[in-house]
Protein backbone atom coordinates (compact mmCIF):
# COMPACT_ATOMS: atom_id res chain seq x y z
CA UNK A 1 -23.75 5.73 5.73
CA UNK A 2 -20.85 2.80 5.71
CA UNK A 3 -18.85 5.50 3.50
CA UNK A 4 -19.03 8.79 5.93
CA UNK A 5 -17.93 6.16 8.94
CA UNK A 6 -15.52 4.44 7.49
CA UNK A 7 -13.88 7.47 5.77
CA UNK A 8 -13.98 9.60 7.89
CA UNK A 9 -17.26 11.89 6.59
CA UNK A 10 -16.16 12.03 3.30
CA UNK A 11 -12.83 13.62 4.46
CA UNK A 12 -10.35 10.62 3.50
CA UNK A 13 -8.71 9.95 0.13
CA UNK A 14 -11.06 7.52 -0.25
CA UNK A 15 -14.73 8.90 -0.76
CA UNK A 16 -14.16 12.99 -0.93
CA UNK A 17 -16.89 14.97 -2.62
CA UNK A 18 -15.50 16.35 -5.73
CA UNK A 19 -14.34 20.04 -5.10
CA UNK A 20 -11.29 21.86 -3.97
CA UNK A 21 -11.27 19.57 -1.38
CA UNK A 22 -11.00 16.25 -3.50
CA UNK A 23 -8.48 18.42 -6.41
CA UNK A 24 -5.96 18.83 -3.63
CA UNK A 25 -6.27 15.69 -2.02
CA UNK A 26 -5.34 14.57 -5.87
CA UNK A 27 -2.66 16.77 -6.13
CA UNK A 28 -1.12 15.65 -2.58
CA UNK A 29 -1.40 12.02 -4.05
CA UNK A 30 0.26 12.72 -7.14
CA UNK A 31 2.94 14.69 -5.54
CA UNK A 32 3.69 12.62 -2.52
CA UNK A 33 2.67 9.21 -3.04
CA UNK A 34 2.85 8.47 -6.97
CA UNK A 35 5.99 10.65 -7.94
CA UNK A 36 8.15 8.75 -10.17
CA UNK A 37 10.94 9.59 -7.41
CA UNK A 38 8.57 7.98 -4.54
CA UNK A 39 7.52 4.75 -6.72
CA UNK A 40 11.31 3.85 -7.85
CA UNK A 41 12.77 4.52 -3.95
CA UNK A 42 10.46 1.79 -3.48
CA UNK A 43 11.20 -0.39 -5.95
CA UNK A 44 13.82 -2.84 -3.46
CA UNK A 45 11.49 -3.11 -0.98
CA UNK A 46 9.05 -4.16 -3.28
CA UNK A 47 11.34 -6.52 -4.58
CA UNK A 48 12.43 -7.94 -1.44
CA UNK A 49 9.13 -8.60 -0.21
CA UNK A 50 8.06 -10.38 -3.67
CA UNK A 51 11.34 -12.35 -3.77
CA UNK A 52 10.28 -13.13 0.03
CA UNK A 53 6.59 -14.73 -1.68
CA UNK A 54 8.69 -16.66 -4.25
CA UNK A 55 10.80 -18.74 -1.95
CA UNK A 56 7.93 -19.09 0.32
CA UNK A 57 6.38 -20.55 -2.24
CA UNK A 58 9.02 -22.87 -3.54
CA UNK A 59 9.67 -24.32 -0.25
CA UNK A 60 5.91 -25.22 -0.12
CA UNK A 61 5.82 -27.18 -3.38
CA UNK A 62 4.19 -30.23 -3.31
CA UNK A 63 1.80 -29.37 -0.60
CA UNK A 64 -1.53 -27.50 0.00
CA UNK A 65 -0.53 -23.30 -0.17
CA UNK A 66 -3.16 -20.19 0.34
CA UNK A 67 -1.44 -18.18 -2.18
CA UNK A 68 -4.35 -15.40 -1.63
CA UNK A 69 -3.33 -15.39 2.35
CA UNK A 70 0.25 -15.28 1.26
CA UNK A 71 0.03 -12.28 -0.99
CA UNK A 72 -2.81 -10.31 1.45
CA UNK A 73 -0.02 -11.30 3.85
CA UNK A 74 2.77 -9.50 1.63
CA UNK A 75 0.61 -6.22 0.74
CA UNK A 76 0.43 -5.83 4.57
CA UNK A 77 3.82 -6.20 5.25
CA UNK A 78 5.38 -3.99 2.50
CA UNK A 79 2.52 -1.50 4.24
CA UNK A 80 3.41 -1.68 7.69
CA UNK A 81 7.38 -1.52 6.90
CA UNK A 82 6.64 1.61 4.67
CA UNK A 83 4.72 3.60 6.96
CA UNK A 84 7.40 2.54 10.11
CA UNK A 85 9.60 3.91 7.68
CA UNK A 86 8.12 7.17 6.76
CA UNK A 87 7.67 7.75 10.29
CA UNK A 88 11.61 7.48 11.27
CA UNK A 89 12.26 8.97 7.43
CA UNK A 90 10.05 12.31 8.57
């Protein structure tokens, strides 16, 4: 029951049935989202955000750091700037 509310009834990429329905939701995601072009146009911001982490960390040595905050807090930003954007991108 948690699965058809939270995705959606089955309909999201994250708990399709398996049928034409979840072999072009696969194809989609290997098209669109995990093309080599798609992963390596991402590569800076990746490596901005990481680089980001690092000095964050650095300037916190010596003292008490959530490192599992910090990164949580990095997945979400590299996810919010990449879907703002897609959105201006599209």
């Amino acid at each position: 029951m948690v699965a058809d509310i939270a995705s959606y009834n089955s309909t999201d990429i994250t708990f399709p049935p398996y049928g034409d329905y979840w072999r072009q939701l696969r194809k989609i995601c290997s098209i669109e989202l995990l093309s080599t072009k798609r992963v390596k146009s991402l590569c800076p911001k990746r490596q901005k955000e990481i680089n980001s982490l690092l000095k964050k960390i650095a300037s916190n040595e010596g003292s008490k750091f959530n490192l599992t905050q910090e990164i949580i807090l990095m997945m979400y930003t590299f996810t919010s700037k990449e879907r703002k954007d897609r959105r201006s991108y599209n």
